[in-house]
Protein backbone atom coordinates (compact mmCIF):
# COMPACT_ATOMS: atom_id res chain seq x y z
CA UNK A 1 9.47 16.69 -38.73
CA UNK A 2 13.34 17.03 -38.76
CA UNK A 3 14.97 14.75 -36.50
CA UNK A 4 18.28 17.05 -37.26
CA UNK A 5 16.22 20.26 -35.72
CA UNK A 6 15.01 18.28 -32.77
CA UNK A 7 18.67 17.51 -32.05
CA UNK A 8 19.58 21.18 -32.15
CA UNK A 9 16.89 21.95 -29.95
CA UNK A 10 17.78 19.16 -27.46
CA UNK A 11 21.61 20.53 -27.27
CA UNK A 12 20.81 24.60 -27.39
CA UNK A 13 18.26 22.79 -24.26
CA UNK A 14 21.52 20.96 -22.58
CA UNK A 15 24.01 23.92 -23.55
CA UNK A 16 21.86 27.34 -23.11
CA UNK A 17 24.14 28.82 -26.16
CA UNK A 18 23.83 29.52 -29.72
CA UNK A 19 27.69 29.25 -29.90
CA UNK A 20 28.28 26.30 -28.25
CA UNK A 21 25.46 24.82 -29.63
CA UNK A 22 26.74 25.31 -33.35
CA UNK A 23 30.76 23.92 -32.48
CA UNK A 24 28.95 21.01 -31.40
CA UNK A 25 26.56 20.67 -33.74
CA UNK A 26 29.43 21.54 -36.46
CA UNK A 27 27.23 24.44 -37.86
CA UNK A 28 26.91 28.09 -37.57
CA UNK A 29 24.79 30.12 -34.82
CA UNK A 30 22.73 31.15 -37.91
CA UNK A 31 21.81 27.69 -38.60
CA UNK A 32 21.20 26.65 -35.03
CA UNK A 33 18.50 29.60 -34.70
CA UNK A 34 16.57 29.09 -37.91
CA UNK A 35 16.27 25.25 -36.74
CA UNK A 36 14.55 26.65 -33.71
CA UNK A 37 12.30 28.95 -35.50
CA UNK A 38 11.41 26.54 -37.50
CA UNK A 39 10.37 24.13 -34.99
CA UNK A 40 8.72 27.59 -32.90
CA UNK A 41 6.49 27.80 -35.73
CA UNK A 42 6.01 24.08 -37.01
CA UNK A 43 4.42 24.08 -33.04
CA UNK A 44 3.19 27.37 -32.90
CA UNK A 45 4.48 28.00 -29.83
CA UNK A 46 7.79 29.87 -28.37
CA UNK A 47 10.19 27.31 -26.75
CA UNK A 48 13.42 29.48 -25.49
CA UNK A 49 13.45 32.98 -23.89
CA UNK A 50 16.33 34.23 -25.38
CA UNK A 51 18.56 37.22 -23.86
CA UNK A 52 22.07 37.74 -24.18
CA UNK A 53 23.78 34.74 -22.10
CA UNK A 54 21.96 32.38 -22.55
CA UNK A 55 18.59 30.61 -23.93
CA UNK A 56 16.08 29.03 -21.47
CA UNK A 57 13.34 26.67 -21.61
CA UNK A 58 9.88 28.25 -21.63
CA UNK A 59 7.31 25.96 -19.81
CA UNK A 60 6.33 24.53 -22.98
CA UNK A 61 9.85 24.07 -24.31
CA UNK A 62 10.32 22.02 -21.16
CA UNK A 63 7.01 19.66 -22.16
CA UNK A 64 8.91 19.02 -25.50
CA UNK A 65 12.64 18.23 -24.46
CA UNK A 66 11.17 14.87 -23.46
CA UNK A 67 9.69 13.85 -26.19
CA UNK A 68 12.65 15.58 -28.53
CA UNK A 69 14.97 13.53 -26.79
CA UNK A 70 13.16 10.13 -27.19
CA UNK A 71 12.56 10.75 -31.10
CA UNK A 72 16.36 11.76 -31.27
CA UNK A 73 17.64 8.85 -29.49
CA UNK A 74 15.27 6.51 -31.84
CA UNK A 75 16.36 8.40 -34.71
CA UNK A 76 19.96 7.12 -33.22
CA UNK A 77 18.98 3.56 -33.07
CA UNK A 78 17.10 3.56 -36.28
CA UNK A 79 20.44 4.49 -37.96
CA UNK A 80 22.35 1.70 -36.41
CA UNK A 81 20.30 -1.06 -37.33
CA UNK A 82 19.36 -0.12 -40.99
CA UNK A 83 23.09 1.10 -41.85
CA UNK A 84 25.81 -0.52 -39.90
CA UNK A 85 28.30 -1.34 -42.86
CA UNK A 86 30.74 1.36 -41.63
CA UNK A 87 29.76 0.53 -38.14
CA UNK A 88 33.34 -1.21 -37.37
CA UNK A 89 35.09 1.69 -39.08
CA UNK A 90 36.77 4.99 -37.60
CA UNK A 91 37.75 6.41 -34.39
CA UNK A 92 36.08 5.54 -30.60
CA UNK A 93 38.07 7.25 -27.63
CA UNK A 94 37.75 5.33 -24.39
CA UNK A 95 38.83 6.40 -20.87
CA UNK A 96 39.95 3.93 -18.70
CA UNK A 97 41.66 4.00 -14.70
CA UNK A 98 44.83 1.90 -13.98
CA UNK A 99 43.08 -0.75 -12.07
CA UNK A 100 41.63 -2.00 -15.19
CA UNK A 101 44.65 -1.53 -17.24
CA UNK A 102 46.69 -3.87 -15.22
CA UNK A 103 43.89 -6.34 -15.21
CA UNK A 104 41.49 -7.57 -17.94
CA UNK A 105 42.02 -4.30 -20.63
CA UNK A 106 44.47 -6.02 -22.78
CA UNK A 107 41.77 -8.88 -22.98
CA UNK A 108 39.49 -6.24 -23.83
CA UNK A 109 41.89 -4.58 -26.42
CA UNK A 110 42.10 -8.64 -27.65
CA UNK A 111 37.97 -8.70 -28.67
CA UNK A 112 37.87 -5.51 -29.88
CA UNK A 113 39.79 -5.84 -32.21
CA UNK A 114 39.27 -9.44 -33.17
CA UNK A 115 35.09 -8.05 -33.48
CA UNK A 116 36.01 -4.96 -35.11
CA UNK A 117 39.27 -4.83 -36.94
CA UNK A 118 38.77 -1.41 -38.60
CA UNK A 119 37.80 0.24 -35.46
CA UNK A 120 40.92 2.89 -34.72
CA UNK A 121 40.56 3.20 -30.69
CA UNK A 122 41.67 6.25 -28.23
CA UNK A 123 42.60 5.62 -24.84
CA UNK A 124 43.36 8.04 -22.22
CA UNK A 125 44.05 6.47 -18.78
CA UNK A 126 43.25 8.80 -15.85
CA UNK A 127 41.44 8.90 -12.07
CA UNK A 128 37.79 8.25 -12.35
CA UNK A 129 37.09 12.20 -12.16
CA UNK A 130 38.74 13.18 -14.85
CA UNK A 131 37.63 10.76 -17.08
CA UNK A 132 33.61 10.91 -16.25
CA UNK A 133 34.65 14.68 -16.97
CA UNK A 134 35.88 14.01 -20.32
CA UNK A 135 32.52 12.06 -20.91
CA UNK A 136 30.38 14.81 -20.24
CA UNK A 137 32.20 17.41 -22.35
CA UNK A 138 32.14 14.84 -25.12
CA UNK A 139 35.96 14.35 -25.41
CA UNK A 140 35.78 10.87 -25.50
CA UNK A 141 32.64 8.39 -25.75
CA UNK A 142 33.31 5.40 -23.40
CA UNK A 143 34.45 5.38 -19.73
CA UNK A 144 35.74 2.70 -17.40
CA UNK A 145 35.79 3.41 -13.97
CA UNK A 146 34.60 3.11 -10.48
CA UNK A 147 31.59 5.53 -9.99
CA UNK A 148 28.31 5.27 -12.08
CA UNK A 149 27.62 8.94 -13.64
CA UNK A 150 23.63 9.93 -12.37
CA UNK A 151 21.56 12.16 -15.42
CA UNK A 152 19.18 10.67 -18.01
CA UNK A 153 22.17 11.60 -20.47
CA UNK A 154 24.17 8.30 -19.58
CA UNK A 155 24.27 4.80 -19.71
CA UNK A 156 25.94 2.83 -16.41
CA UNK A 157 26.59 -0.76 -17.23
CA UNK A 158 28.25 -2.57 -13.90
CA UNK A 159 31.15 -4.68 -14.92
CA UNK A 160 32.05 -6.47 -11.34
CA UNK A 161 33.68 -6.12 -8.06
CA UNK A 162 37.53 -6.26 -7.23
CA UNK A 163 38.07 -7.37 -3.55
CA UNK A 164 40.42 -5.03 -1.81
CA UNK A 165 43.07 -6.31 0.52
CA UNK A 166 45.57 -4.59 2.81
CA UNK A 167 48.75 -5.61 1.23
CA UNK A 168 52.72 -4.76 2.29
CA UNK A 169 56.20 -6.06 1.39
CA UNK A 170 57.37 -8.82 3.09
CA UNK A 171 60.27 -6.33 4.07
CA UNK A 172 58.10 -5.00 6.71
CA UNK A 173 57.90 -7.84 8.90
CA UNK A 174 53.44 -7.83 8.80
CA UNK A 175 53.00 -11.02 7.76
CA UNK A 176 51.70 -14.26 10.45
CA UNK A 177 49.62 -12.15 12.95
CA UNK A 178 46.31 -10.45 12.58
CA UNK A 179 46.60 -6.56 12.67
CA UNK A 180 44.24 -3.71 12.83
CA UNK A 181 43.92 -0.13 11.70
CA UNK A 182 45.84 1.34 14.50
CA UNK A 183 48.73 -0.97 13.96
CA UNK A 184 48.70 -0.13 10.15
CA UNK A 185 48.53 3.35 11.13
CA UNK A 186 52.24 2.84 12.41
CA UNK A 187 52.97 3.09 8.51
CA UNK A 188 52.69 5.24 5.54
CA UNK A 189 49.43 4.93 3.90
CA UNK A 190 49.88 4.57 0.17
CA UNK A 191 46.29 5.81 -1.20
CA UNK A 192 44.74 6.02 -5.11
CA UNK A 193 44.53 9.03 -5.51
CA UNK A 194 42.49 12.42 -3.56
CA UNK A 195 38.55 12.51 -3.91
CA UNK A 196 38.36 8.77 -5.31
CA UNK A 197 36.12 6.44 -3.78
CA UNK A 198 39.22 3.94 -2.03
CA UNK A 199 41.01 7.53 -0.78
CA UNK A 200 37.58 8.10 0.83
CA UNK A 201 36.77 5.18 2.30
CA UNK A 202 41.36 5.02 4.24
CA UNK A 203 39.70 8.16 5.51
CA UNK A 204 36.63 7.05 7.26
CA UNK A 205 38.11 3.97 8.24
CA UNK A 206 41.11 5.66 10.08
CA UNK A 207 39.35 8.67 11.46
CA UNK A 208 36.98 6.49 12.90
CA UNK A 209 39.97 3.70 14.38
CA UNK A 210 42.63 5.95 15.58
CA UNK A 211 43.64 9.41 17.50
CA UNK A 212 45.99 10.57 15.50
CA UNK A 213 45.71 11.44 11.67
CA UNK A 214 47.31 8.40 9.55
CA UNK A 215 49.79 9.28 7.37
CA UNK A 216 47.80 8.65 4.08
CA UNK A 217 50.11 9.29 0.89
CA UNK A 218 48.00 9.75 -2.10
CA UNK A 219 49.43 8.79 -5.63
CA UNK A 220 47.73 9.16 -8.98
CA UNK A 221 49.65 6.38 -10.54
CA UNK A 222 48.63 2.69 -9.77
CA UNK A 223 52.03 1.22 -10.91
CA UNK A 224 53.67 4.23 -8.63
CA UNK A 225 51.43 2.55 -6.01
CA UNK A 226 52.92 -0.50 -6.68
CA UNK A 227 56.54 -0.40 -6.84
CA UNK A 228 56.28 1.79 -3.58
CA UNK A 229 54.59 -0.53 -1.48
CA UNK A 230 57.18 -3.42 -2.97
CA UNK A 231 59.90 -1.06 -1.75
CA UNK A 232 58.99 -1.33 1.40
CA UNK A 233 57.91 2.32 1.63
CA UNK A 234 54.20 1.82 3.55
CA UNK A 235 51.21 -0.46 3.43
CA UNK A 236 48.15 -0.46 0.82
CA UNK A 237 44.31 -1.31 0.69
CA UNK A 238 45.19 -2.89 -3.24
CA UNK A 239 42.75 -5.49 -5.47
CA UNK A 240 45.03 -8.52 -5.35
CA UNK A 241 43.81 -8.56 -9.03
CA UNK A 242 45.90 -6.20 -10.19
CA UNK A 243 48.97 -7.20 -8.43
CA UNK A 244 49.05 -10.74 -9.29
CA UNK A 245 52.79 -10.65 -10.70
CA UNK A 246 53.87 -9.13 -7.22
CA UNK A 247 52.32 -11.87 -5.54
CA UNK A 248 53.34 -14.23 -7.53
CA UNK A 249 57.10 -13.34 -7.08
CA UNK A 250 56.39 -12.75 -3.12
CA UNK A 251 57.06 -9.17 -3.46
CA UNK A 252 54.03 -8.51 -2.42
CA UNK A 253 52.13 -10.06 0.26
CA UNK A 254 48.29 -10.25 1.56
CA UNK A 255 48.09 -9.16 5.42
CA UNK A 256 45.61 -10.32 7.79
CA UNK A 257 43.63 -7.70 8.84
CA UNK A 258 40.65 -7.04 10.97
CA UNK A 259 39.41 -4.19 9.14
CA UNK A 260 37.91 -5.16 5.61
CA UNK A 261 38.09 -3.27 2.92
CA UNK A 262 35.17 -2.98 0.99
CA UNK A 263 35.15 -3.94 -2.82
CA UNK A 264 35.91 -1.70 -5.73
CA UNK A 265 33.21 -1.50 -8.21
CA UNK A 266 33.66 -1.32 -11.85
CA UNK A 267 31.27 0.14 -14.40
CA UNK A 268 31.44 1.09 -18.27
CA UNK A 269 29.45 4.74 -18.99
CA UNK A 270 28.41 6.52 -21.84
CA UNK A 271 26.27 8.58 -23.54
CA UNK A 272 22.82 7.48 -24.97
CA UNK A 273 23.76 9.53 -28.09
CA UNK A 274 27.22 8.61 -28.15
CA UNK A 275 29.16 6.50 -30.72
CA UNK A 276 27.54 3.43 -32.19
CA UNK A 277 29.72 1.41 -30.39
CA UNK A 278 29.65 2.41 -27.33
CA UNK A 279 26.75 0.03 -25.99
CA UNK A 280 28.76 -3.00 -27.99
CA UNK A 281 32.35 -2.42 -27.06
CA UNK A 282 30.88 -1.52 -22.48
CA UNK A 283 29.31 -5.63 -23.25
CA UNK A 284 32.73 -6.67 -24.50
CA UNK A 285 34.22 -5.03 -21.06
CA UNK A 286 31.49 -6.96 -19.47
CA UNK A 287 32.72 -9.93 -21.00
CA UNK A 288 36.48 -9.83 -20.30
CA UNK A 289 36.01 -8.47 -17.09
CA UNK A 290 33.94 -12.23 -16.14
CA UNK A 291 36.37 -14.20 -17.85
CA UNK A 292 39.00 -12.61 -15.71
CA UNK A 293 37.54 -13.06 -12.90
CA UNK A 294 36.96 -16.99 -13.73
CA UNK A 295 40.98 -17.42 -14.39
CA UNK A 296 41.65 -15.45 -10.88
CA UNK A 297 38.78 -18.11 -9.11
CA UNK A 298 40.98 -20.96 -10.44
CA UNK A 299 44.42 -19.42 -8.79
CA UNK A 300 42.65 -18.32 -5.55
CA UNK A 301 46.18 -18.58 -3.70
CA UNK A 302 47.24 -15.67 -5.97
CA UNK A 303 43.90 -14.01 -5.95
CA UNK A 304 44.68 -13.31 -1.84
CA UNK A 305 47.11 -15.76 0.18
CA UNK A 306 45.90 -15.35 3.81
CA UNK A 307 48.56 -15.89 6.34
CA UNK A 308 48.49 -19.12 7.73
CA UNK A 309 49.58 -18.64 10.92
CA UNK A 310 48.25 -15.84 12.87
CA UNK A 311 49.06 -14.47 16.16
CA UNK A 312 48.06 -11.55 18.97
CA UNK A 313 48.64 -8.23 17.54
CA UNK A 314 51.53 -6.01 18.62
CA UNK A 315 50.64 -4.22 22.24
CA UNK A 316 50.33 -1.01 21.61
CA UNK A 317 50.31 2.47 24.06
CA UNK A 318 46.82 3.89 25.08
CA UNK A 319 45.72 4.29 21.48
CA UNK A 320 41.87 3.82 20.68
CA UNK A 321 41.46 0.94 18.20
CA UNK A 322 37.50 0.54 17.76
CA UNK A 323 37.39 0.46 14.00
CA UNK A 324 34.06 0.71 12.46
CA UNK A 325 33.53 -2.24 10.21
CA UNK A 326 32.93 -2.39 7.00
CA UNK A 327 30.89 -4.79 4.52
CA UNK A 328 32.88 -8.08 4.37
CA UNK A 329 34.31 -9.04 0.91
CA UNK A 330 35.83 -12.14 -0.36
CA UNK A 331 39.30 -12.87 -1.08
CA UNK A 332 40.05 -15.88 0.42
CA UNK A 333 40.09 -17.58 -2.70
CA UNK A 334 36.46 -18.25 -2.66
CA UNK A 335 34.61 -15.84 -5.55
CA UNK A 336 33.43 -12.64 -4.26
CA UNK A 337 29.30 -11.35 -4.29
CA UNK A 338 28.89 -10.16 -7.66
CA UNK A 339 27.46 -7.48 -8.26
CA UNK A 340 23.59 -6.69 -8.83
CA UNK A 341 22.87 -8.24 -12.52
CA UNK A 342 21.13 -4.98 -14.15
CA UNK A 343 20.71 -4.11 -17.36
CA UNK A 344 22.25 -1.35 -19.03
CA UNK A 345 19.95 1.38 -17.30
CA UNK A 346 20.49 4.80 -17.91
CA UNK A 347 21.16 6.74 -14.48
């Protein structure tokens, strides 16, 4: 049995096209359909009905795709460990969202290349959409981001949790009293950007905590975040991890606020059949992203300075305040829940 003909048949299976079949496959439509008449009669048995759009699993082409796929994916790992002497050699594109990049990345960057000095590596920094979009066209082979991607095609490796805390300029005057949504809502709202998982979550939290809409200012650019917020232009639900400098120079500062934010979780993803790599270099994320995390737990008053002194909150008109809460994080300085230790399962 070919393992390169149960590979065609497992794509035309994901793609439902001879064409697109072939440009991924790097072969001709001619090729991908004698591969699939050769398995048809290798079986006996017909496993696409074929029209003009598109080719769909007959009943017994659907039996086989699971059983193609395992082989294939052996097939995959058999290659690795018998001939891994280019392994550290050629090109691996990685996606990656600003949080990380102004974290633990450059550490990252640091072991990659110490473990593979060959290795020629891609990155495209974008929102969390985008990228897992770019994964499952197969324009890039590693993702690190926020959401974990569901389909037996992918592997989700959790990384850990950033606390989020509601930060501000000192500018603003916030600082020494304990505040609450409706308060905050007195301010822009600088958000990551629309449809991510933090811009969701300002959403519920407000709706749900004031009358009238907050004025929530979404931005795709973390550092554009950033250097807003330090000009005094609104306040921001922020991982104090990736503003350490800003705290650090007091150009930032933590507020106290009765509303928690909940944590922003961090997970490499990629494909089962993706590059060699993959798998290794997501473990090396895992790796920087915990030693990180152990240099922040041994600076906790940059990791989130809580005001010291607090005092009533502001009187405000007839405005309803009754935010919902949300789960509690950690960012007092003491080390936040980690995340559930799994093992690289395929979602």
């Amino acid at each position: 049995m070919n393992i390169r003909f149960l590979e065609t048949f497992v794509w035309l299976a994901k793609l439902q096209n001879f064409r697109l079949t072939a440009e991924k496959l790097h072969t001709t439509q001619a090729a991908v359909s004698s591969r699939i008449a050769s398995l048809e009669e290798s079986f006996d048995v017909r496993l696409f009905d074929r029209n003009s759009r598109c080719a769909t699993l007959t009943p017994a082409g659907r039996k086989m795709l699971a059983y193609a796929e395992r082989i294939v994916r052996l097939g995959e790992e058999m290659r690795r460990e018998v001939d891994d002497t280019d392994a550290d050699a050629g090109l691996i594109r990685i996606g990656v969202i600003e949080s990380i990049v102004h974290s633990w990345f450059p550490a990252l960057m640091a072991l990659v290349r110490e473990r593979y000095p060959r290795l020629e590596i891609e990155v495209t920094s974008d929102t969390t959409i985008h990228l897992a979009n770019l994964l499952r066209t197969g324009d890039i082979e590693l993702i690190l981001q926020t959401d974990a991607l569901a389909g037996p095609d992918f592997t989700n490796l959790p990384l850990c949790e950033f606390p989020v805390r509601w930060v501000a300029s000192p500018k603003l005057g916030l600082s020494g009293r304990t505040l609450d949504l409706a308060n905050l809502a007195d301010f822009p709202i600088v958000s990551f950007s629309r449809h991510s998982g933090p811009h969701a979550t300002l959403e519920q939290l407000f709706a749900l905590a004031v009358e009238r809409p907050a004025r929530i200012n979404c931005i795709t650019s973390v550092a554009a975040m950033i250097r807003l917020v330090a000009d005094g232009f609104g306040v921001a639900a922020l991982p104090p991890a990736i503003i350490q400098r800003e705290l650090r120079e007091a150009t930032l500062e933590v507020l106290d606020v009765s509303a928690e934010f909940p944590p922003l979780p961090l997970v490499a993803t990629f494909r089962a059949q993706s590059h060699p790599l993959a798998a290794r270099i997501a473990d090396l994320a895992r790796q920087a992203a915990s030693e990180f995390e152990t240099v922040l737990q041994a600076e906790p008053a940059v990791v989130a300075k809580t005001p010291a002194k607090r005092g009533p909150a502001p009187k405000r008109g007839a405005r309803k305040t009754g935010a919902a809460r949300t789960p509690s994080i950690e960012a007092n300085g003491r080390k936040p829940s980690r995340p559930r230790k799994l093992s690289a399962s395929k979602s």
